[in-house]
C-alpha atoms as a PDB file:
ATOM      1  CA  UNK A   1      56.916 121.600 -88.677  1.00  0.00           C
ATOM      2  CA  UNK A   2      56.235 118.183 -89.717  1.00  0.00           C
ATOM      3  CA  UNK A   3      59.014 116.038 -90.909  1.00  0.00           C
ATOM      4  CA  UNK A   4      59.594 115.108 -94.404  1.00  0.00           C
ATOM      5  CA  UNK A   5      58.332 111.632 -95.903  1.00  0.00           C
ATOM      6  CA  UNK A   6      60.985 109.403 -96.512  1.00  0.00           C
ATOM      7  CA  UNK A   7      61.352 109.292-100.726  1.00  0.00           C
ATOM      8  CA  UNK A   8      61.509 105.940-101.974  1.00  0.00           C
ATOM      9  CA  UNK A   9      62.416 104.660-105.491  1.00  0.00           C
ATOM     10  CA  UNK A  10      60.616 101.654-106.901  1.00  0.00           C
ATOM     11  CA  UNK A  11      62.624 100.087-109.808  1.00  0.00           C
ATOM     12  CA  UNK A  12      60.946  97.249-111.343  1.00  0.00           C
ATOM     13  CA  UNK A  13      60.023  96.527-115.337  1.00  0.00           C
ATOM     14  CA  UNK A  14      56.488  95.223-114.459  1.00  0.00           C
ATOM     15  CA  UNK A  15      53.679  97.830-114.473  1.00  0.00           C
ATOM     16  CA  UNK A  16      51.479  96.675-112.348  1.00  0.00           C
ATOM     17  CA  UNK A  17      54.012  96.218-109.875  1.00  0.00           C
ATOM     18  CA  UNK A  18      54.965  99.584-109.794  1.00  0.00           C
ATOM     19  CA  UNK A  19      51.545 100.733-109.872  1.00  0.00           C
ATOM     20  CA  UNK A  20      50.939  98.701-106.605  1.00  0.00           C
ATOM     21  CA  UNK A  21      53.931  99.072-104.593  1.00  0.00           C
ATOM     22  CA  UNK A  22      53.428 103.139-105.401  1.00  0.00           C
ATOM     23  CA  UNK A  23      49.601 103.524-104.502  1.00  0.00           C
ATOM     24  CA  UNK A  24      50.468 101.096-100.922  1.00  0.00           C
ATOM     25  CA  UNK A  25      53.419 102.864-100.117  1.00  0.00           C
ATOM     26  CA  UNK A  26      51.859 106.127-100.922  1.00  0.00           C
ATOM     27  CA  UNK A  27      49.405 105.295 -98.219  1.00  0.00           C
ATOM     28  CA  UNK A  28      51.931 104.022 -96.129  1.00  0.00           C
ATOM     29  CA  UNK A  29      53.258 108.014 -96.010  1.00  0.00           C
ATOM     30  CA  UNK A  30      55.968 107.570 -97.843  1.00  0.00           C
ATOM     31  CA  UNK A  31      56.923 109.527-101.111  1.00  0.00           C
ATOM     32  CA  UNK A  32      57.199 107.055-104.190  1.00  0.00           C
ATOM     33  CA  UNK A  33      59.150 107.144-107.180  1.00  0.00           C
ATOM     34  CA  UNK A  34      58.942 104.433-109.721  1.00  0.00           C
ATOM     35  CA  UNK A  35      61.382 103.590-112.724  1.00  0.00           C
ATOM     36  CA  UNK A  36      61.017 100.439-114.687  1.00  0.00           C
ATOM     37  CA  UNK A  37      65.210 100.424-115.441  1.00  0.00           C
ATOM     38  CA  UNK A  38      68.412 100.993-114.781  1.00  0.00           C
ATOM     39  CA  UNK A  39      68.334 104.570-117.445  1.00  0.00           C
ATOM     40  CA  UNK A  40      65.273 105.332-115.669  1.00  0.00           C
ATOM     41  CA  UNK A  41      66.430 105.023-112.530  1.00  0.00           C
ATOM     42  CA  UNK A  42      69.357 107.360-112.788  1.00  0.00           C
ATOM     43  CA  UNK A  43      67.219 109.913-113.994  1.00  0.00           C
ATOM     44  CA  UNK A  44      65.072 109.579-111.166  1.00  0.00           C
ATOM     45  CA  UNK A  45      68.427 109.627-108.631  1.00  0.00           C
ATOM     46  CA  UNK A  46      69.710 112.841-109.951  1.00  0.00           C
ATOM     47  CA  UNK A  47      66.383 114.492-110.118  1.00  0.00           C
ATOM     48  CA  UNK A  48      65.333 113.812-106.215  1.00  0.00           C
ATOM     49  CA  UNK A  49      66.621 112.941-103.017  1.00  0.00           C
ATOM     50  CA  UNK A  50      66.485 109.439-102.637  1.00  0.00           C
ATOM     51  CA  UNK A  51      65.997 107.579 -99.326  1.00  0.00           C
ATOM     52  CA  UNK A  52      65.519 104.071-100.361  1.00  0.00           C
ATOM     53  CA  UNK A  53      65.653 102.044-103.129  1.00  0.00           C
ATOM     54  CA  UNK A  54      63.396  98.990-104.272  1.00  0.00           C
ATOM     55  CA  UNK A  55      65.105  97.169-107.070  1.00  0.00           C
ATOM     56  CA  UNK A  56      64.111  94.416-109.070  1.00  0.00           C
ATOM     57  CA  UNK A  57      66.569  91.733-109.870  1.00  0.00           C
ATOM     58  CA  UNK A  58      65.110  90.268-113.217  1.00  0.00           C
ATOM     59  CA  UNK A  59      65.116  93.815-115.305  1.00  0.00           C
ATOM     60  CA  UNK A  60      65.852  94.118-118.791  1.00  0.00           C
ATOM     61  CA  UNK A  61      69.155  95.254-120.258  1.00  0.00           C
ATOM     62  CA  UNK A  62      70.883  95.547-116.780  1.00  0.00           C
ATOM     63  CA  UNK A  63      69.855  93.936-114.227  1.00  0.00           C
ATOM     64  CA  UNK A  64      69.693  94.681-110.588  1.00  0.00           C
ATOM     65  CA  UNK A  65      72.872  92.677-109.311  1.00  0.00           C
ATOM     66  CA  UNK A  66      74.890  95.259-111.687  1.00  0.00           C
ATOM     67  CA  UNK A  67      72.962  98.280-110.394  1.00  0.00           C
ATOM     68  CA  UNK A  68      73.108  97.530-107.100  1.00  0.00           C
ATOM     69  CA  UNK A  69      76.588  96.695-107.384  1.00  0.00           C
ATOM     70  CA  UNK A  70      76.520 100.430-109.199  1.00  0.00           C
ATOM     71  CA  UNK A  71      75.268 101.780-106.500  1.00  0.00           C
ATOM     72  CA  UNK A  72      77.090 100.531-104.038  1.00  0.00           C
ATOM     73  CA  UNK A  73      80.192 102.024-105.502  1.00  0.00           C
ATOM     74  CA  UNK A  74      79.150 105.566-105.131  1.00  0.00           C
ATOM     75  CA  UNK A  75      76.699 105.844-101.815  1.00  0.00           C
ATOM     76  CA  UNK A  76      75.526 104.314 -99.423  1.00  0.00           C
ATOM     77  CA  UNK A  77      71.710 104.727-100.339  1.00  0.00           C
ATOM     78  CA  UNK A  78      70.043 102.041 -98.718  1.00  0.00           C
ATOM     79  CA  UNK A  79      68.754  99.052-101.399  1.00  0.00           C
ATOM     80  CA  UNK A  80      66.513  96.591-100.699  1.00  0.00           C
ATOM     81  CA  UNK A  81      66.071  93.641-103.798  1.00  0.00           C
ATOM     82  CA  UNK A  82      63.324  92.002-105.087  1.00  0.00           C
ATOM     83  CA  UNK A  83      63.102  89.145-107.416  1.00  0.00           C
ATOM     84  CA  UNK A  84      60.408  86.118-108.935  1.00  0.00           C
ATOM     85  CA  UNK A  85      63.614  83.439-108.438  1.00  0.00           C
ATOM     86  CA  UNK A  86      63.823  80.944-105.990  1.00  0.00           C
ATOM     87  CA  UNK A  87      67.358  80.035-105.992  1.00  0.00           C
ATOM     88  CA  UNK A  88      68.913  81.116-102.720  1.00  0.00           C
ATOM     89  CA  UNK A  89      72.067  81.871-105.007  1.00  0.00           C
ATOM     90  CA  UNK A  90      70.340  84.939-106.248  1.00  0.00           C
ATOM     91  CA  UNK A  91      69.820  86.272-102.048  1.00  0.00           C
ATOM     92  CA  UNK A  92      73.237  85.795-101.642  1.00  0.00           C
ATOM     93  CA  UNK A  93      74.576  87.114-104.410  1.00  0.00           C
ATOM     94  CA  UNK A  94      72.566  90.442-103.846  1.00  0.00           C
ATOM     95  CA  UNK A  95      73.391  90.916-100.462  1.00  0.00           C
ATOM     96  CA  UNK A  96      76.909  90.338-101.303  1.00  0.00           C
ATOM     97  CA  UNK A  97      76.774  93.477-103.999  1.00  0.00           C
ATOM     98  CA  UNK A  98      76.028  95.297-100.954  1.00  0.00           C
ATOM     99  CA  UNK A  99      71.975  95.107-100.954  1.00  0.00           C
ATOM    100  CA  UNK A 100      70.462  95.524 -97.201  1.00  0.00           C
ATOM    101  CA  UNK A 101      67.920  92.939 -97.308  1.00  0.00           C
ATOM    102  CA  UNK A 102      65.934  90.697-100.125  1.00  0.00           C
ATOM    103  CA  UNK A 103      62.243  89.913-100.592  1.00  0.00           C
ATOM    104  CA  UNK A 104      61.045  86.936-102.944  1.00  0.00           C
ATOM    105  CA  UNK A 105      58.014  87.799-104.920  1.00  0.00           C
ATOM    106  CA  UNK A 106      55.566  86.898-104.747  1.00  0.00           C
ATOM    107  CA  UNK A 107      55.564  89.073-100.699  1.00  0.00           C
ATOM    108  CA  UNK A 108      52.625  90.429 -98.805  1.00  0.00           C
ATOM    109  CA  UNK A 109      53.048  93.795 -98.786  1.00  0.00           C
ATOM    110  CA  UNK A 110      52.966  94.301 -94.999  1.00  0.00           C
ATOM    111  CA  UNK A 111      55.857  92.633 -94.930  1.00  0.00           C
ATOM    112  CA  UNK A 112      57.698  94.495 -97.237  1.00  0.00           C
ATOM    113  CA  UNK A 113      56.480  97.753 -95.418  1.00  0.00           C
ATOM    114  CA  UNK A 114      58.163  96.226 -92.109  1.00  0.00           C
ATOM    115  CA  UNK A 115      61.285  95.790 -93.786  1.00  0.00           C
ATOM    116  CA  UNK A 116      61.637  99.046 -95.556  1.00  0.00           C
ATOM    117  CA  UNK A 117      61.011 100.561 -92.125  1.00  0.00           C
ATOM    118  CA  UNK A 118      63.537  98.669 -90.625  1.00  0.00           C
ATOM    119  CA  UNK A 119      66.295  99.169 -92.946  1.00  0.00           C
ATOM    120  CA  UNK A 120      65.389 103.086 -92.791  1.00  0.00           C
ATOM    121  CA  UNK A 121      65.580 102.781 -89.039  1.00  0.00           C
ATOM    122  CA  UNK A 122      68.911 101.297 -89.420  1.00  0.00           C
ATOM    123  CA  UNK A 123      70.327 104.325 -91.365  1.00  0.00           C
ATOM    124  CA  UNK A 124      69.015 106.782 -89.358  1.00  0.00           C
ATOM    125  CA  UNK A 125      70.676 105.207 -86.348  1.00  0.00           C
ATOM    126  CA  UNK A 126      74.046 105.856 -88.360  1.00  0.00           C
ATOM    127  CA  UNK A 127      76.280 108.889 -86.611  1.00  0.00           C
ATOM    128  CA  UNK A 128      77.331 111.304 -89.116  1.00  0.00           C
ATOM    129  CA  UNK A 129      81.174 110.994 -90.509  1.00  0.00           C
ATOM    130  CA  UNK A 130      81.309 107.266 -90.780  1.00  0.00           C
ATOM    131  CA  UNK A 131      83.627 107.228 -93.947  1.00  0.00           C
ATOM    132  CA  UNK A 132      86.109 104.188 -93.711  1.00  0.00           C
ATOM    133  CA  UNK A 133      89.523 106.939 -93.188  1.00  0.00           C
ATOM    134  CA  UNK A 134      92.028 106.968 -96.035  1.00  0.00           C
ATOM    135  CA  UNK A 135      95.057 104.974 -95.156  1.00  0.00           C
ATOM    136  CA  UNK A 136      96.728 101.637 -96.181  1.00  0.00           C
ATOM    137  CA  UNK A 137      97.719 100.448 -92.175  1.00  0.00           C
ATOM    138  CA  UNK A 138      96.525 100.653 -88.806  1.00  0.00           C
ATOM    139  CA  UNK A 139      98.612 100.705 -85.417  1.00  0.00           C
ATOM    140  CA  UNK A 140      97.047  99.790 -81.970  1.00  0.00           C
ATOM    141  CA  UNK A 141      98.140  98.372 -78.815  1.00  0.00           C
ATOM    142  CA  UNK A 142     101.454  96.979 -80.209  1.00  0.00           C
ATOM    143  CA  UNK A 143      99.608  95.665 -83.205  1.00  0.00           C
ATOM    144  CA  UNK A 144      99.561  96.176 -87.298  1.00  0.00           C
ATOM    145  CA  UNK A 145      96.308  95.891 -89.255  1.00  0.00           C
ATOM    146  CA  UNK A 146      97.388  96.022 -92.878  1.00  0.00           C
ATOM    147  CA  UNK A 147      94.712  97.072 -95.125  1.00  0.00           C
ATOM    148  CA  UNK A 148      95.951  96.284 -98.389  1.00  0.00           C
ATOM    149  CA  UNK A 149      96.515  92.413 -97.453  1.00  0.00           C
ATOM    150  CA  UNK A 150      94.374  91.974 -95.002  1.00  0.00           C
ATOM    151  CA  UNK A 151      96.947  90.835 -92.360  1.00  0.00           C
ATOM    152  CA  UNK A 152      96.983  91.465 -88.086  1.00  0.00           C
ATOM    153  CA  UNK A 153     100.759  90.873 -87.623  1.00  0.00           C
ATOM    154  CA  UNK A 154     101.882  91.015 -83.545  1.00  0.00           C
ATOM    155  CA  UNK A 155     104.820  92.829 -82.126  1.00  0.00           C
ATOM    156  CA  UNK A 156     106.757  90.306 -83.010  1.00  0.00           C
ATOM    157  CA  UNK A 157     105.770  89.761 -86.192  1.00  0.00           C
ATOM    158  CA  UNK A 158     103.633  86.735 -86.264  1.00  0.00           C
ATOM    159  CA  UNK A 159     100.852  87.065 -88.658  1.00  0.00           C
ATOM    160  CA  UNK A 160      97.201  86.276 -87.418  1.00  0.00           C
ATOM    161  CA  UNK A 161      94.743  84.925 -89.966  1.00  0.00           C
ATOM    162  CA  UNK A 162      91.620  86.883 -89.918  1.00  0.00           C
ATOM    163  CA  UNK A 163      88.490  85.430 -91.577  1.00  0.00           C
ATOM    164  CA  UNK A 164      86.845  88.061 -93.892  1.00  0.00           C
ATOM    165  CA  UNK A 165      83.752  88.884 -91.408  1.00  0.00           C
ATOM    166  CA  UNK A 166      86.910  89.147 -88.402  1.00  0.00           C
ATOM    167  CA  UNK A 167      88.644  91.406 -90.917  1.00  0.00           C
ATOM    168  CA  UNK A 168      85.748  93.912 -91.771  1.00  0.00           C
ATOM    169  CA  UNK A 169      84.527  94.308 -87.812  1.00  0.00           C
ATOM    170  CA  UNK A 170      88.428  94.830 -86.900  1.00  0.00           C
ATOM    171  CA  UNK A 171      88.307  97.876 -89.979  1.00  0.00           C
ATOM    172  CA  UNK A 172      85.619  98.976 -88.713  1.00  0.00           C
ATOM    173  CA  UNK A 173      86.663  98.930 -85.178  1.00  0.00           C
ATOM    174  CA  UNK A 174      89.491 100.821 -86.449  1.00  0.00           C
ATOM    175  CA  UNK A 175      88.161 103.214 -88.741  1.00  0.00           C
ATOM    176  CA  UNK A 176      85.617 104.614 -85.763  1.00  0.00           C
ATOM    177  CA  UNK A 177      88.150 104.381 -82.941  1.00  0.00           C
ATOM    178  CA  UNK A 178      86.944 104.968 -79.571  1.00  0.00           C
ATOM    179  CA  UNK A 179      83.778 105.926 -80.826  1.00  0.00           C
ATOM    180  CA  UNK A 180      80.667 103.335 -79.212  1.00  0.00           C
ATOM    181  CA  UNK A 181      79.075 101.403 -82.628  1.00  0.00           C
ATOM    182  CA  UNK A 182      75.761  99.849 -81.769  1.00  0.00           C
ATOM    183  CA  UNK A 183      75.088  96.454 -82.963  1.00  0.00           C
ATOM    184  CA  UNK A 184      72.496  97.894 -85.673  1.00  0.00           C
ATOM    185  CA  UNK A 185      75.528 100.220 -86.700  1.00  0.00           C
ATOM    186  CA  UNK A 186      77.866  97.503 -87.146  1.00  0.00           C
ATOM    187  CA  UNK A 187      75.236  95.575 -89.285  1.00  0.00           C
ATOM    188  CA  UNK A 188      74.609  98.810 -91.278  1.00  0.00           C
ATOM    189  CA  UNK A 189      78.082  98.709 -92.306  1.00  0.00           C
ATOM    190  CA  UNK A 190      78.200  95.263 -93.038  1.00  0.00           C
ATOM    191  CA  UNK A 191      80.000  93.972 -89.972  1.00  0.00           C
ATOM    192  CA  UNK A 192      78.476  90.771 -90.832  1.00  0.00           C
ATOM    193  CA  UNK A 193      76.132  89.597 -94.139  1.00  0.00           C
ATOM    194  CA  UNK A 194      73.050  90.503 -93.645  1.00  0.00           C
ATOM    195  CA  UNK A 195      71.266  86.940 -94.152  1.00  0.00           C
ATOM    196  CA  UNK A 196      73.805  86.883 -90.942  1.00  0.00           C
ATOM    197  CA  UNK A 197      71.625  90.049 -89.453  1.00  0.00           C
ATOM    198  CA  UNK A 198      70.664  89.063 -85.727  1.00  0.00           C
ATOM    199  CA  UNK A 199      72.562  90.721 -83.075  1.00  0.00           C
ATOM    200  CA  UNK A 200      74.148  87.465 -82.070  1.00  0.00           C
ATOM    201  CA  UNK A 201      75.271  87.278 -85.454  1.00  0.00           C
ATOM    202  CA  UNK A 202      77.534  90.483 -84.887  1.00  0.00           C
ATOM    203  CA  UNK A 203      78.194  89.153 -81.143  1.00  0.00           C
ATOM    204  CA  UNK A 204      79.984  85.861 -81.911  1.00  0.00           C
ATOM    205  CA  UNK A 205      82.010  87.942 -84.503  1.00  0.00           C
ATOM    206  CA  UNK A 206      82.756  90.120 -81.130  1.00  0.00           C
ATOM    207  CA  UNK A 207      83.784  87.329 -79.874  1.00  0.00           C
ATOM    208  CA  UNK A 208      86.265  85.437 -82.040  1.00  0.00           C
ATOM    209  CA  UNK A 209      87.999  88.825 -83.093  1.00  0.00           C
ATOM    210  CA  UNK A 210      88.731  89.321 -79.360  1.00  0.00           C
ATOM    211  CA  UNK A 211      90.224  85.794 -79.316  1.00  0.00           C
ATOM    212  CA  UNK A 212      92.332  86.695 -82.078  1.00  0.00           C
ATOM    213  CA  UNK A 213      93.892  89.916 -79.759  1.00  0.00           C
ATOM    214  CA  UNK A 214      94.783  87.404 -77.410  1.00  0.00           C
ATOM    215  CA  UNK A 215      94.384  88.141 -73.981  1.00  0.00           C
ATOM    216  CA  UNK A 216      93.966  91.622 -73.877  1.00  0.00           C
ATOM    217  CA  UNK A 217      90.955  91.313 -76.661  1.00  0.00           C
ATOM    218  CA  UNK A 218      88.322  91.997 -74.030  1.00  0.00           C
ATOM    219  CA  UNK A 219      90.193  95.146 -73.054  1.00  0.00           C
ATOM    220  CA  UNK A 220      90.636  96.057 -76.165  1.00  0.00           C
ATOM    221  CA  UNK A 221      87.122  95.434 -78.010  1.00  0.00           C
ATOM    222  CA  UNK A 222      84.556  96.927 -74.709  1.00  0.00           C
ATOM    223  CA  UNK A 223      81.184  96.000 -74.111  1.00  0.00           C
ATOM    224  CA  UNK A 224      79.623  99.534 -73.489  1.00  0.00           C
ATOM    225  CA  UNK A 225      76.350  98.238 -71.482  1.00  0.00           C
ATOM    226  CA  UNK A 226      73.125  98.798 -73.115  1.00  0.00           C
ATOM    227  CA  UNK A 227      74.946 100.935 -76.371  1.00  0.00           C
ATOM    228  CA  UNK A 228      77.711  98.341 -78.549  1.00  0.00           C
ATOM    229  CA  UNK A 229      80.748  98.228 -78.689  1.00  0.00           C
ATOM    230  CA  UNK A 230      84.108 100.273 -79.461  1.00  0.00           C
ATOM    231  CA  UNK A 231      87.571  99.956 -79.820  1.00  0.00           C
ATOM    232  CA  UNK A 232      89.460 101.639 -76.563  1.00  0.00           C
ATOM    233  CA  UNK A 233      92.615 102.163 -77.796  1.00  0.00           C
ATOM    234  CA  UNK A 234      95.369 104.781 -79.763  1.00  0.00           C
ATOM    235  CA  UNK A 235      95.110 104.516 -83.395  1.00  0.00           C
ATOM    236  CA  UNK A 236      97.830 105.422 -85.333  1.00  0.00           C
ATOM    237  CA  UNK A 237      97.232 105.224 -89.641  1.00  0.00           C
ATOM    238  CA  UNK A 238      99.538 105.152 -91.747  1.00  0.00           C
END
């Protein structure tokens, strides 16, 4: 049985851009969807199954920082943004509402084919049950992750400053316990911005969290050789 094309769903309020990226991506194999807005696009969500979206930044009414910040909220349905503007404001500010990568128009269409498949390769490398868990603090090794204010206090007390990047990999760490993350896991989840996306990117985060455990970080944060990384240790929530 063969498998299933991957469904994709182009949002974008230009015609002839739709009717492009849906005729190459249709011979690409993929299953296309187009929606020229935001209404448009949730109809199209709740009517199919949904691998991928394309979105637009420029649309009318809403535009796609607010829907990808929409969608965001309620999945994790992988979004990939396009937009005419060349202010690098506009990347940032999309990847930051959670988008996994950007494209400036106007792209060669190769290129955005490459990308699609990457990001798609990237989600399908995810293990199932990767939910952040429910709690508001984290024990480990003698030491207190507090969720709510974002602190790593010692047994002793002493607070340790965590930048935001440290703070997400630790909560990730945490969240997936003793479970081996790969490096395109960890950037999946957003161990690191994705402009930031290069697997040195996520190692040099690696390394300055384990610098912030103190000695024991390397013991704490493993290398598993060849597969990523995971946090050996008891985790107690709270």
């Amino acid at each position: 049985m063969e498998p299933t094309p991957d469904h994709l769903l182009v949002v974008d309020d230009d015609r002839e851009i739709r009717t492009l990226l849906a005729a190459q991506l249709g011979r690409a194999g993929f299953t296309v969807t187009v929606a020229p807005d935001g209404v448009a696009m949730r109809r199209e969500l709740g009517r199919h199954a949904i691998d991928l979206v394309i979105l637009d930044l420029n649309l009318p009414s809403e535009d796609g920082l607010s829907l990808c910040r929409e969608l965001r909220v309620t999945s994790r349905l992988p979004i990939i943004m396009l937009t005419a503007r060349s202010d690098p404001i506009d990347r940032i500010l999309g990847l930051e509402m959670g988008a996994d990568d950007y494209l400036a128009k106007p792209f060669e269409p190769r290129e955005l084919l490459a990308r699609i498949r990457n990001v798609l390769r990237r989600t399908a490398a995810l293990p199932a049950n990767l939910d952040p868990l429910d709690a508001k603090r984290a024990r480990f090794a003698g030491w207190l992750l507090d969720f709510e204010y974002r602190q790593l206090i010692d047994a002793g007390g002493r607070v340790t400053m965590l930048s935001g990047a440290e703070f997400r990999l630790l909560r990730l760490f945490i969240d997936h316990a003793n479970r081996v993350l790969s490096r395109e896991q960890l950037l999946t989840l957003g161990a690191v911005k994705q402009n930031d996306a290069l697997d040195r990117a996520i190692d040099l985060q690696v390394s300055r969290l384990r610098a912030k455990l103190g000695a024991a970080g390397s013991d704490l944060i493993r290398t598993v050789r060849n597969e990523g990384y995971v946090l050996a240790a008891p985790v107690e929530l709270e």
